[in-house]
N, C-alpha and C. Protein backbone atom coordinates (compact mmCIF):
# COMPACT_ATOMS: atom_id res chain seq x y z
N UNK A 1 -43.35 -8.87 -17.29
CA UNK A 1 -41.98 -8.56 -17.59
C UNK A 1 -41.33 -7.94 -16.35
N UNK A 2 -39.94 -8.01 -16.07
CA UNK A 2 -39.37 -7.50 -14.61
C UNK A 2 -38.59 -6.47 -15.44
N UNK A 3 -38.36 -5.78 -14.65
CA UNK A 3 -37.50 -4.86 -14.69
C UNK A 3 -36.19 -4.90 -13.89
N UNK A 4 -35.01 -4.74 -14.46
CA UNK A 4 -33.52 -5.01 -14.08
C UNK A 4 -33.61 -4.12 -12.54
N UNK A 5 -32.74 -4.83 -12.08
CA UNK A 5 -32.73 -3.40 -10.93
C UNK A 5 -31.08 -3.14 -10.96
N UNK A 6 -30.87 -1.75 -10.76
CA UNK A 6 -29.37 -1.38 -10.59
C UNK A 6 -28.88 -1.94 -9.92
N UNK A 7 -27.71 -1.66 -10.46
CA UNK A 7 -26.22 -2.60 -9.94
C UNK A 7 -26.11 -1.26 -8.53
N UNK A 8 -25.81 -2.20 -7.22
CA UNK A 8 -25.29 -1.98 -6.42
C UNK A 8 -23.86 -1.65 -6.72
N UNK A 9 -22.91 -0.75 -5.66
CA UNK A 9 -21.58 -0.75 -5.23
C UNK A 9 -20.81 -1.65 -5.46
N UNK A 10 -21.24 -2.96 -5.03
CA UNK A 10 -20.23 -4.35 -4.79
C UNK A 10 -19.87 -4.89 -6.01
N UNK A 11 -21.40 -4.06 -7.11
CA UNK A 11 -21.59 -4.90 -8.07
C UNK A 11 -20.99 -3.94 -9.48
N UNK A 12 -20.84 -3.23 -9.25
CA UNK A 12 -20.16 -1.67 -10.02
C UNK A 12 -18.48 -1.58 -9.59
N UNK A 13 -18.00 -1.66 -11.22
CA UNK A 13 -16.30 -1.27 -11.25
C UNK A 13 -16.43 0.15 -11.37
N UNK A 14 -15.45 0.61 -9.87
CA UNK A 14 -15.21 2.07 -9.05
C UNK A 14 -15.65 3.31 -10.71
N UNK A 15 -15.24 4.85 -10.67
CA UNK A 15 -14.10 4.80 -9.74
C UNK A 15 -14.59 5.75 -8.28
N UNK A 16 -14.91 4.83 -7.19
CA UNK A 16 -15.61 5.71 -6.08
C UNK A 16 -14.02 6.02 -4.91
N UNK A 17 -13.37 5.77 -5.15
CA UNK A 17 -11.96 5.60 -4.05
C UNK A 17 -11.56 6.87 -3.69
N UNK A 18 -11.40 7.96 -5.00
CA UNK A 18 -10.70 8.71 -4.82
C UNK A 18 -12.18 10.33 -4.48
N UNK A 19 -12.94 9.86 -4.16
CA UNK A 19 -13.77 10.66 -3.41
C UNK A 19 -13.97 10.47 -1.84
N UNK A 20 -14.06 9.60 -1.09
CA UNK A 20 -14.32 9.29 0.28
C UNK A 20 -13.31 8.83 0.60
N UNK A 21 -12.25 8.02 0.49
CA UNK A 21 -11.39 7.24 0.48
C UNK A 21 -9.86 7.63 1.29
N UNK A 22 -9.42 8.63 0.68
CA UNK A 22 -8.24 9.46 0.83
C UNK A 22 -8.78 10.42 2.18
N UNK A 23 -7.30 10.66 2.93
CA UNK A 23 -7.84 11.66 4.14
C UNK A 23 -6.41 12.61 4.01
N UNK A 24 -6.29 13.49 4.95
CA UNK A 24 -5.31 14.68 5.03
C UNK A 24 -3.95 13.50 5.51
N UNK A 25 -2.68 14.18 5.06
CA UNK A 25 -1.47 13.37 5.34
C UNK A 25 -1.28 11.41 5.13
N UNK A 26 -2.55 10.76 4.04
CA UNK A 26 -2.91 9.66 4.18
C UNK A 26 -1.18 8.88 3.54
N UNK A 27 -0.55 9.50 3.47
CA UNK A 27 1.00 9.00 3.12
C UNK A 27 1.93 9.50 4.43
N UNK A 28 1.70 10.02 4.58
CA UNK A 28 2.63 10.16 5.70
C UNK A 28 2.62 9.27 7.47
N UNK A 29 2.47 8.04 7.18
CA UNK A 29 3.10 6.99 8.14
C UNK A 29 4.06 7.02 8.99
N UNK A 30 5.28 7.80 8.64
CA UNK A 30 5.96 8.62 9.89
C UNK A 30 6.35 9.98 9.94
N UNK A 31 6.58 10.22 11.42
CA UNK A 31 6.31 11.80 11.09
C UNK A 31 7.41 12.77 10.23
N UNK A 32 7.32 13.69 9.64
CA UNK A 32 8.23 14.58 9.30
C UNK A 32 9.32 14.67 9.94
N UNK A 33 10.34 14.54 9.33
CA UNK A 33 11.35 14.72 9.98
C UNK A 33 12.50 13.53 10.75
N UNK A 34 11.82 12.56 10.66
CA UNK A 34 11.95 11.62 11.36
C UNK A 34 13.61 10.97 10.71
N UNK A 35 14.30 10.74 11.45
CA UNK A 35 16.15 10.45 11.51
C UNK A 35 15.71 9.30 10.59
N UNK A 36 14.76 8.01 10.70
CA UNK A 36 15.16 6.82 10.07
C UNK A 36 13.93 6.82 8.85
N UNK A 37 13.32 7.79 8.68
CA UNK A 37 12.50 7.75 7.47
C UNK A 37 12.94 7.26 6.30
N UNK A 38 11.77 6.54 5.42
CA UNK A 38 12.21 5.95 3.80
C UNK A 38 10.90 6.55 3.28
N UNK A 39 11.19 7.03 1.93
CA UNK A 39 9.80 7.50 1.61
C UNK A 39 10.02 6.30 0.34
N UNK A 40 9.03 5.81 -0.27
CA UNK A 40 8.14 4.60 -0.87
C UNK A 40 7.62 5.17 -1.60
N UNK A 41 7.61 4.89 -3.46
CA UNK A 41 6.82 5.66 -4.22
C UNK A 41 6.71 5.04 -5.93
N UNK A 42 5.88 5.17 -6.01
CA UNK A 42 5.61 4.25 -7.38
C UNK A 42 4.44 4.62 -8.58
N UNK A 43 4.08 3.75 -8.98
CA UNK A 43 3.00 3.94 -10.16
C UNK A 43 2.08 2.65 -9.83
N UNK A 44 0.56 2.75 -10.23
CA UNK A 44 -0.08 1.66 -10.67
C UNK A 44 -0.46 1.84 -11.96
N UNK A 45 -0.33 0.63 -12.59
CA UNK A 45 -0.59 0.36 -13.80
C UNK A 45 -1.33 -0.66 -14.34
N UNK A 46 -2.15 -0.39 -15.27
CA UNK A 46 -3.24 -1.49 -15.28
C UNK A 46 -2.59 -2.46 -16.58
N UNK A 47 -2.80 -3.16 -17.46
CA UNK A 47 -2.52 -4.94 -18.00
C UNK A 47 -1.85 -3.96 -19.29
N UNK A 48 -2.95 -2.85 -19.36
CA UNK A 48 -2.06 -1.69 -21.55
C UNK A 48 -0.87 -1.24 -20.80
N UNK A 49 -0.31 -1.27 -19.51
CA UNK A 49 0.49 -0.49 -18.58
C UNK A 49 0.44 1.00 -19.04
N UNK A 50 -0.72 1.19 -18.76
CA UNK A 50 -1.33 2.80 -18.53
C UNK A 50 -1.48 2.79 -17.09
N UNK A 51 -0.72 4.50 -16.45
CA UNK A 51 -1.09 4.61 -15.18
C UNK A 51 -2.44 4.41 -14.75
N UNK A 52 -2.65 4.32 -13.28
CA UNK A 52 -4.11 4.01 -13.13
C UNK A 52 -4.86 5.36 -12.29
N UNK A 53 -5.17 6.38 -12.53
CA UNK A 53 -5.26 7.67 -12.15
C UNK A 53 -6.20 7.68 -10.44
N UNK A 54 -6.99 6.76 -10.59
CA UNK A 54 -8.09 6.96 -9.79
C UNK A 54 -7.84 5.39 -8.90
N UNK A 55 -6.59 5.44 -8.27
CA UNK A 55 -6.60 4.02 -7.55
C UNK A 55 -5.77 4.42 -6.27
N UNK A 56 -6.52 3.68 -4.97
CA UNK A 56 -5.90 3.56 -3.63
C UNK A 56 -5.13 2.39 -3.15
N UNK A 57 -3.65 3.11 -2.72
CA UNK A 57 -2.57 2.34 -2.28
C UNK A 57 -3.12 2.21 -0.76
N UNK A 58 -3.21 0.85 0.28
CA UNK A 58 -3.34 1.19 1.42
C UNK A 58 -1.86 0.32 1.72
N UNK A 59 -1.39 0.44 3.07
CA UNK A 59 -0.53 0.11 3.67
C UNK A 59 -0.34 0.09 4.92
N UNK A 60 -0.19 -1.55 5.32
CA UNK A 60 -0.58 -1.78 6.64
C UNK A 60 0.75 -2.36 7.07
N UNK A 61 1.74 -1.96 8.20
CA UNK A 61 2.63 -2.39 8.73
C UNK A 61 3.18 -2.45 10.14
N UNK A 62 4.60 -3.24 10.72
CA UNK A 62 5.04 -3.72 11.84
C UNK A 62 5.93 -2.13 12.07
N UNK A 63 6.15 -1.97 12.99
CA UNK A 63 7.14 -0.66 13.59
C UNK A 63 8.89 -1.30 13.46
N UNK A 64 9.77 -0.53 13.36
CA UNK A 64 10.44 -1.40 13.33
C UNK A 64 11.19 -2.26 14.39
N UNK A 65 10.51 -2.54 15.96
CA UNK A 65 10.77 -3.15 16.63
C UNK A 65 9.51 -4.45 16.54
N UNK A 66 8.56 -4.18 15.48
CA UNK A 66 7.80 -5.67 14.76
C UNK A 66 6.87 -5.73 15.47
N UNK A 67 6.58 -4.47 16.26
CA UNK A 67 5.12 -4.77 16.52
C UNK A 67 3.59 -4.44 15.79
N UNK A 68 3.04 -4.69 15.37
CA UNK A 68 1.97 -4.65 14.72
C UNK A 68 0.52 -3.90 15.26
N UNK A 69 0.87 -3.20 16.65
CA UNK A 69 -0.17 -2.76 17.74
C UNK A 69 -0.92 -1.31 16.77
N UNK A 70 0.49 -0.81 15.97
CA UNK A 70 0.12 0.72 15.82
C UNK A 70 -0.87 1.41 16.62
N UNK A 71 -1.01 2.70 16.62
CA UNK A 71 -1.41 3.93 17.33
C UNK A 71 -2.49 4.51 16.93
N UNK A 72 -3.33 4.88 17.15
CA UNK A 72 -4.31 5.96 16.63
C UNK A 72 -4.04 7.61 16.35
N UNK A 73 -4.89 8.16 15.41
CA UNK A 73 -4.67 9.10 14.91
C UNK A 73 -4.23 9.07 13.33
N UNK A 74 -5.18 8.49 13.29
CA UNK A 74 -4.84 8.46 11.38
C UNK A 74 -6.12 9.45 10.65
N UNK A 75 -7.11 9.07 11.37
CA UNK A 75 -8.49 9.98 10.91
C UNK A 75 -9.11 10.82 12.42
N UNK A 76 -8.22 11.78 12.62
CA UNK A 76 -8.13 12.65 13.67
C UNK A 76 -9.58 13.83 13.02
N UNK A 77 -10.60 13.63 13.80
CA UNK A 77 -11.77 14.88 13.04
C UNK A 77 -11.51 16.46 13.90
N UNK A 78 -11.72 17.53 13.04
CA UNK A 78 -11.74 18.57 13.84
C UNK A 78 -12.57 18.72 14.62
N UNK A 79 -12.53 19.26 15.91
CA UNK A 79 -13.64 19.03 16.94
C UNK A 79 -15.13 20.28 16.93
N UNK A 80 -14.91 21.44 16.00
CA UNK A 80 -15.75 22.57 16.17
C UNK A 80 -16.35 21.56 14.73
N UNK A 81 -15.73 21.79 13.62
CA UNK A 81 -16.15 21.17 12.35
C UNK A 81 -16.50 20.06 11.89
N UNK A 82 -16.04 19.03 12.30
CA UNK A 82 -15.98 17.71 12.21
C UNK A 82 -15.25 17.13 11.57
N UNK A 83 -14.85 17.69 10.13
CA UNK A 83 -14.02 17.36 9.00
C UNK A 83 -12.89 16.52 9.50
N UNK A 84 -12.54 15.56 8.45
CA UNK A 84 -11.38 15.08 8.91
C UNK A 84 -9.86 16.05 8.37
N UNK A 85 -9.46 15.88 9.25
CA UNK A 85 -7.95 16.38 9.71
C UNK A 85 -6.57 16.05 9.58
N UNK A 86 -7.03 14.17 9.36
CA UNK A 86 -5.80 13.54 9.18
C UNK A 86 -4.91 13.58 10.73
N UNK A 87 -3.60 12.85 10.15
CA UNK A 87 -2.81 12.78 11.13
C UNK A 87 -2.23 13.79 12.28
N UNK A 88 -1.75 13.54 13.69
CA UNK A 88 -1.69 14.46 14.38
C UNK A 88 -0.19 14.73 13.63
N UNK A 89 0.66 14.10 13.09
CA UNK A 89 2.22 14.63 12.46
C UNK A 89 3.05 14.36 13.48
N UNK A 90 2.69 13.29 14.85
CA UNK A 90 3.89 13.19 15.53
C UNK A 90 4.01 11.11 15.78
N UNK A 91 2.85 10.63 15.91
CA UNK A 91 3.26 9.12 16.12
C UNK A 91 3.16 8.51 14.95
N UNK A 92 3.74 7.38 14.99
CA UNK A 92 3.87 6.18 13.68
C UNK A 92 2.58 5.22 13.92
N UNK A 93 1.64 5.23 13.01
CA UNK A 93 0.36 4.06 13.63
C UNK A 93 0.37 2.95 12.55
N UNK A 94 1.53 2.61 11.41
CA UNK A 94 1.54 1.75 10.81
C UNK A 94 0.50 1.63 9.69
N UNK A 95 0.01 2.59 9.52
CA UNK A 95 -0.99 2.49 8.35
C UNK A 95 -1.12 3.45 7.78
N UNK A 96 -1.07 3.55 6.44
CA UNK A 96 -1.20 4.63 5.19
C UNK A 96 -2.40 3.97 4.13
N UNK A 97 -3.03 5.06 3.96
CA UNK A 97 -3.64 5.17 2.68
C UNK A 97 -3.58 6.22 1.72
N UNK A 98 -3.01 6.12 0.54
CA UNK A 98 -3.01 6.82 -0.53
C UNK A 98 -3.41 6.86 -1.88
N UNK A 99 -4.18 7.81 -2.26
CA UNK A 99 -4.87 8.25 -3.61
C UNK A 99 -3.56 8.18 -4.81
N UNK A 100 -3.79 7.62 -6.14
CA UNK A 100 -2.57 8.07 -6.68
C UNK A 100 -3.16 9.31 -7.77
N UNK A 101 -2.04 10.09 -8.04
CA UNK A 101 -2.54 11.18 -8.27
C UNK A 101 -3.03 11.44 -10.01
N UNK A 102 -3.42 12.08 -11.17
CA UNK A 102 -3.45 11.63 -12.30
C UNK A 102 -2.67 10.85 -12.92
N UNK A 103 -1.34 11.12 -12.88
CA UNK A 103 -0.37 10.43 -13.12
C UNK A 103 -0.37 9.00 -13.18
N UNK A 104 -1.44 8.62 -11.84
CA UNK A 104 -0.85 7.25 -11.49
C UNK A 104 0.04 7.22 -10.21
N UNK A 105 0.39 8.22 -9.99
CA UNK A 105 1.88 7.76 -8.84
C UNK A 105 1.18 8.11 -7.18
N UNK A 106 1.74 7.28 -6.72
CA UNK A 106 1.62 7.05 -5.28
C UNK A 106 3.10 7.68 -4.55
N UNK A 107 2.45 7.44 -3.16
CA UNK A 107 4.19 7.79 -2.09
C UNK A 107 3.86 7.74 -0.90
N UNK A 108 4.71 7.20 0.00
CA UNK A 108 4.56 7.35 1.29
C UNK A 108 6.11 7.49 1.83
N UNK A 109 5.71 8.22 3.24
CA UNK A 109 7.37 8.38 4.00
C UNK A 109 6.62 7.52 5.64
N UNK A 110 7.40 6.46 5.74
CA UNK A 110 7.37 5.22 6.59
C UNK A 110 8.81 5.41 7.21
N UNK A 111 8.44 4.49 8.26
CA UNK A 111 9.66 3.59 8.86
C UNK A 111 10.02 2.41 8.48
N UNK A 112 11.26 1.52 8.17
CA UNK A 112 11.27 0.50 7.57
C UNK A 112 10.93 -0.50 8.93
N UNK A 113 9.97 -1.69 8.27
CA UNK A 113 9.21 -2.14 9.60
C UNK A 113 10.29 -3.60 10.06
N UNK A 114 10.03 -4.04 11.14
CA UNK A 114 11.06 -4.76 12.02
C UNK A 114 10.08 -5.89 11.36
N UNK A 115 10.70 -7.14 11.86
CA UNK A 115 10.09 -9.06 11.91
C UNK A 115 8.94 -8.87 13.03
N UNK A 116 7.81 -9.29 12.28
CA UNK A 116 6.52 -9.54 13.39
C UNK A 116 6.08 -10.72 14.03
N UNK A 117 7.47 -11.50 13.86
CA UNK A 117 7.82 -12.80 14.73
C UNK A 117 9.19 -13.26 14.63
N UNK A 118 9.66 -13.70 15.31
CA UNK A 118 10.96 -14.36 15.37
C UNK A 118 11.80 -15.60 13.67
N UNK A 119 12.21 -14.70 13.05
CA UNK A 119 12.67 -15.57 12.03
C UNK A 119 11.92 -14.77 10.79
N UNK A 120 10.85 -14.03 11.00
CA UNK A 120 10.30 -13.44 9.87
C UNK A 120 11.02 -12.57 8.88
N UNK A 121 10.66 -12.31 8.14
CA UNK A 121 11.13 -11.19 6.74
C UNK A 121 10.41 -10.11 7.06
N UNK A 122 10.72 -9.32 7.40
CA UNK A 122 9.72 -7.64 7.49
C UNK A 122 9.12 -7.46 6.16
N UNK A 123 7.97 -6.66 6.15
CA UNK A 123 7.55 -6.37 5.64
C UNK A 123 6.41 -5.35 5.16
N UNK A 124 5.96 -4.64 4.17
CA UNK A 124 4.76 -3.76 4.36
C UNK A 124 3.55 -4.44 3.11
N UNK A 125 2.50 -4.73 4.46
CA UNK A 125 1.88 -5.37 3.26
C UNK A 125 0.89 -4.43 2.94
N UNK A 126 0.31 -4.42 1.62
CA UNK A 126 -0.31 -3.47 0.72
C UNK A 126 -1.94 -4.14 0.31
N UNK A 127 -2.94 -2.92 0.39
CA UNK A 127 -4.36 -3.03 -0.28
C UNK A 127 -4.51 -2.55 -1.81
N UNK A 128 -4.71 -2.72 -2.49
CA UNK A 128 -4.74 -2.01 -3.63
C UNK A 128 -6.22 -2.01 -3.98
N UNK A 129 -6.88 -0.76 -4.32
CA UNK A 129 -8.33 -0.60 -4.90
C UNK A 129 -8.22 0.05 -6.03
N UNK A 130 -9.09 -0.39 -6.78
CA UNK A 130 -8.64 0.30 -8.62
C UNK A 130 -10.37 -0.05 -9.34
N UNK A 131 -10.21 1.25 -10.04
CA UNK A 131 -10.88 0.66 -10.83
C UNK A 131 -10.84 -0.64 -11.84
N UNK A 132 -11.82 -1.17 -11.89
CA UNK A 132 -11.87 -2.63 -12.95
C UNK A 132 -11.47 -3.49 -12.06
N UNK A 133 -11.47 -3.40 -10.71
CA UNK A 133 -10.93 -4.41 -9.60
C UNK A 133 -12.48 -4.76 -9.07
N UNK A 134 -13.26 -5.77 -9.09
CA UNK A 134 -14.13 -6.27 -8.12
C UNK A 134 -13.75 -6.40 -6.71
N UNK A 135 -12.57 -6.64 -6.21
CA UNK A 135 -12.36 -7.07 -5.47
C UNK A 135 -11.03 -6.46 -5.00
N UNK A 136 -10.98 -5.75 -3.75
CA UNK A 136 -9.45 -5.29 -3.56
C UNK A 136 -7.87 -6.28 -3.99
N UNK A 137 -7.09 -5.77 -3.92
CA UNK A 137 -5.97 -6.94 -3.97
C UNK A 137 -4.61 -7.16 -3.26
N UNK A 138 -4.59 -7.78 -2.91
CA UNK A 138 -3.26 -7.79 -1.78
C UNK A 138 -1.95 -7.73 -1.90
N UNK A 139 -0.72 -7.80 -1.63
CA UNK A 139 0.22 -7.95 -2.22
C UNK A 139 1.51 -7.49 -0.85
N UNK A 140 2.79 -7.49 -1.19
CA UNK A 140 3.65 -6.85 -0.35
C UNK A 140 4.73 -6.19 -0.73
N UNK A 141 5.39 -5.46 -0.32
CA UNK A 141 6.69 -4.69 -0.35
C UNK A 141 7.37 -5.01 0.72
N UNK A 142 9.03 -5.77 0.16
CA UNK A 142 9.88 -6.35 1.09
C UNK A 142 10.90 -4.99 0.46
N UNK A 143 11.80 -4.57 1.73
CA UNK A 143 12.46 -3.41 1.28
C UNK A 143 14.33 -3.94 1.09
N UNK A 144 15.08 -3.31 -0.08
CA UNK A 144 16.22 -3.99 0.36
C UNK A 144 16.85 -4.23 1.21
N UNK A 145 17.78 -5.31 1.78
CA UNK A 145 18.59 -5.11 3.25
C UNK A 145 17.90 -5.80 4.11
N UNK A 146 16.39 -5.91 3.89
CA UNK A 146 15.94 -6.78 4.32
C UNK A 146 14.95 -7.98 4.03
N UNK A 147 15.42 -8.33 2.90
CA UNK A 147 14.36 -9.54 1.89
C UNK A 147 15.69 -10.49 1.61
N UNK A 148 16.47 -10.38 2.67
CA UNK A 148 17.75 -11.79 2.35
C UNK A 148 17.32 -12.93 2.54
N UNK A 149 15.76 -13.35 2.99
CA UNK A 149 15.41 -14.55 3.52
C UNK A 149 14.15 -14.52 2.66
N UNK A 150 14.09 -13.38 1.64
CA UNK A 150 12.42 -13.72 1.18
C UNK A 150 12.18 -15.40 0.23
N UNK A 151 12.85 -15.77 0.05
CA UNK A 151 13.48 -17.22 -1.24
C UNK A 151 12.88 -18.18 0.28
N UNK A 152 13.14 -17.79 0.89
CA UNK A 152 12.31 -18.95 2.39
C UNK A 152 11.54 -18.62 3.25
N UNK A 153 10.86 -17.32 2.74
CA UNK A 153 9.19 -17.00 3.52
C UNK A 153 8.54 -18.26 2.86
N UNK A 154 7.68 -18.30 3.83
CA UNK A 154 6.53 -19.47 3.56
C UNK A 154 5.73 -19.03 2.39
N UNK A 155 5.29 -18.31 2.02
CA UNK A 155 4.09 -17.96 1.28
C UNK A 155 4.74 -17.51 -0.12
N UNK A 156 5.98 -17.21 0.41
CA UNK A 156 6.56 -16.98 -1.11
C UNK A 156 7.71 -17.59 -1.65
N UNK A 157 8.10 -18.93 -0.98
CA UNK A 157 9.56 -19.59 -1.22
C UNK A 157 9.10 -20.54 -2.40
N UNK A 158 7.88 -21.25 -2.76
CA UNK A 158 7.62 -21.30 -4.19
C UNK A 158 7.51 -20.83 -5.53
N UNK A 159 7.52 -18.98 -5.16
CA UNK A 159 7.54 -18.35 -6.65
C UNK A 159 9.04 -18.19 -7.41
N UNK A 160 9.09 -18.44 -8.52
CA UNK A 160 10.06 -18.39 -8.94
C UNK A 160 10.80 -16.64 -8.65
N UNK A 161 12.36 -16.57 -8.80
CA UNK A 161 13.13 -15.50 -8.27
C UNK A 161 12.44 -14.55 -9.27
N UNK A 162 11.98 -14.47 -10.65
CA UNK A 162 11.66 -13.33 -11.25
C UNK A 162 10.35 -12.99 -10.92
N UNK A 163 9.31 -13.65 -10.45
CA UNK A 163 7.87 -13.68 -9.43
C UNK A 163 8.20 -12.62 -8.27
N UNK A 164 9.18 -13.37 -7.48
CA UNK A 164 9.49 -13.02 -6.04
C UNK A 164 10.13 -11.04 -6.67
N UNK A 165 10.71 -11.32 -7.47
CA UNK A 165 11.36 -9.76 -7.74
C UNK A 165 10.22 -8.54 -7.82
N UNK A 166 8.85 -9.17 -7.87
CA UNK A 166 7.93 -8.03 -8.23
C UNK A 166 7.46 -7.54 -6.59
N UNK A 167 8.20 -8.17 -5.54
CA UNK A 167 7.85 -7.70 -4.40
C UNK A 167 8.64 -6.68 -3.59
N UNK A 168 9.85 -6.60 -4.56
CA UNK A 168 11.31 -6.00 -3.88
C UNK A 168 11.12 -4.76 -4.47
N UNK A 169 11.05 -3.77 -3.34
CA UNK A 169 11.77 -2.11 -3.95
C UNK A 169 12.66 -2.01 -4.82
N UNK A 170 12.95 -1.47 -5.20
CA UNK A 170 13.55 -0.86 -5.97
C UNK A 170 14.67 0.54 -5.15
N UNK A 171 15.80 0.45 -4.77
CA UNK A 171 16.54 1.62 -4.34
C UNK A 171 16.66 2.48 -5.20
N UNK A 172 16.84 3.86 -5.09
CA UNK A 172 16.95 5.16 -5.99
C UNK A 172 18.08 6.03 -5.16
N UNK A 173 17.77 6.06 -4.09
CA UNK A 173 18.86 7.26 -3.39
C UNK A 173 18.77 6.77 -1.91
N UNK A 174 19.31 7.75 -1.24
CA UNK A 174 19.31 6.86 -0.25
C UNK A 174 18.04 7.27 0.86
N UNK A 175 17.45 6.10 1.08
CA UNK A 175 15.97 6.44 2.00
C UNK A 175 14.66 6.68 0.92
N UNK A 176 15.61 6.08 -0.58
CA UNK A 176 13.99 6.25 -1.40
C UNK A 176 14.14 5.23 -2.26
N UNK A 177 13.16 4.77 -2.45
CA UNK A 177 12.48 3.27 -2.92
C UNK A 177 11.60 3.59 -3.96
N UNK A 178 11.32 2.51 -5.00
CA UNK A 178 10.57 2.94 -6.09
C UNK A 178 9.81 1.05 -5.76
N UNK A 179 8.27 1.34 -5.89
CA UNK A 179 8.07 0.41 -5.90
C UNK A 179 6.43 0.33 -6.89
N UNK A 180 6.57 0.14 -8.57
CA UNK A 180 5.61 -0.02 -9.49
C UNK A 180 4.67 -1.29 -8.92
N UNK A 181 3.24 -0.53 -9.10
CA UNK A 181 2.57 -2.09 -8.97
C UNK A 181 1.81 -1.98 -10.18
N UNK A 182 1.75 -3.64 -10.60
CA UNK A 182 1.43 -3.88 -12.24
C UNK A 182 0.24 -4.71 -11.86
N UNK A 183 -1.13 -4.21 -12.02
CA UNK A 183 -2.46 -5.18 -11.87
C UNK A 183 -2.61 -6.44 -13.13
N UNK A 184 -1.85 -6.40 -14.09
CA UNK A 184 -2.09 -7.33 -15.13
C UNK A 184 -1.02 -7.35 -15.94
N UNK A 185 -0.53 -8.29 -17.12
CA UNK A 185 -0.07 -8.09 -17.80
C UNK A 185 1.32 -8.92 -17.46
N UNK A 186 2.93 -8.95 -18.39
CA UNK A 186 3.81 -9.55 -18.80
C UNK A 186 4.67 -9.12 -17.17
N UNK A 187 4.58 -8.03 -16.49
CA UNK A 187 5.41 -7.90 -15.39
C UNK A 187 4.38 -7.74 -14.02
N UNK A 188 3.52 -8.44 -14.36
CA UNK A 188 2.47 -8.30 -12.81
C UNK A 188 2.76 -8.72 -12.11
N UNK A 189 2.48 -7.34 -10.84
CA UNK A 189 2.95 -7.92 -9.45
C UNK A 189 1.81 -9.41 -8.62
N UNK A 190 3.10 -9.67 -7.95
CA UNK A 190 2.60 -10.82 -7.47
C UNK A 190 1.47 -10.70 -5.91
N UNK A 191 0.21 -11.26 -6.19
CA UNK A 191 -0.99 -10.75 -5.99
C UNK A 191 -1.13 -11.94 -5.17
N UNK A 192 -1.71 -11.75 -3.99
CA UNK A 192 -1.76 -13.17 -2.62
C UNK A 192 -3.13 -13.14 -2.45
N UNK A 193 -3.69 -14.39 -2.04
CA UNK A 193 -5.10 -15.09 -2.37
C UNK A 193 -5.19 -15.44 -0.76
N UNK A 194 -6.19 -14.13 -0.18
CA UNK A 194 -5.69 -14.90 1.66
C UNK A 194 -8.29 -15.14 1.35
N UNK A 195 -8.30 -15.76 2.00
CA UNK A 195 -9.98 -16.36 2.16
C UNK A 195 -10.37 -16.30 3.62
């Protein structure tokens, strides 16, 4: 007779994210203070649309002159301690990761990012890790003002306009954006299949 052997990591739904995962300032993408800041903020919700308490927003983006190089200093360690430290609080390196908190809710304060080629739609594209997810999931946030061309991005000029709507912020005030992501269910966001 064999005996089962435990399920590995790869093979186990989380929730491991919100222990190693998260670092100091992991929302804060530009610095405090900053003249052209938007802060970005939402809920995940799983298919019962119950918040999802224990899930990581990542966010990877163009500056808004569209370059995609970003900067270092996102996992800055203290040098006597080692601990991480997080951001130094002064450059933009285009990448956030954030824990959402019981609630469910996420946030970040960004720069709205430029075209990362000539003719493009800006954009911030997003990781999502969750529990009951095997597999991370992809997705994007086009911000208003600038998704006038999203109906003729390549990758998304086939989804129908109420599809395409689950990619658009949401305005609230000015420089703040609401942007729900729905892992399942009647308003799920629209989820990209890259191999």
């Amino acid at each position: 007779m064999t005996t089962p052997l435990p399920p590995t990591p790869s093979q186990t739904v989380g929730p491991f994210y919100g222990y190693a995962l998260p670092f100091a300032g992991g929302g804060d993408i530009a610095p405090a203070g900053h003249p052209d800041a938007v802060t970005l903020h939402g809920y995940v919700y799983d298919g019962a649309g119950e918040p999802v308490p224990d899930a990581i927003v990542e966010i990877w983006q163009a500056d808004p002159a569209g370059s995609t190089a970003g900067a270092h200093g996102s996992l800055r360690h203290d040098p006597v301690t080692g601990e991480v430290v997080g951001r130094d609080g002064i450059r933009f390196t285009g990448y956030g990761r954030i824990a959402t908190d019981a609630d469910g809710h996420w946030s970040a304060r960004t720069l709205a990012p430029g075209p990362h080629a000539p003719g493009a739609v800006p954009y911030l594209a997003v990781v999502v890790f969750a529990r009951g997810l095997l597999h991370h999931l992809h997705t994007r946030i086009y911000l208003p003002g600038q998704a006038c061309g999203l109906a003729a991005a390549p990758v998304l000029g086939a989804l129908p306009p109420e599809r395409r709507a689950t990619l658009l912020a949401t305005p609230e005030a000015d420089g703040l954006h609401r942007f729900d992501i729905r892992l399942q269910g009647e308003e799920e966001t629209v989820f990209l299949d890259f191999h």
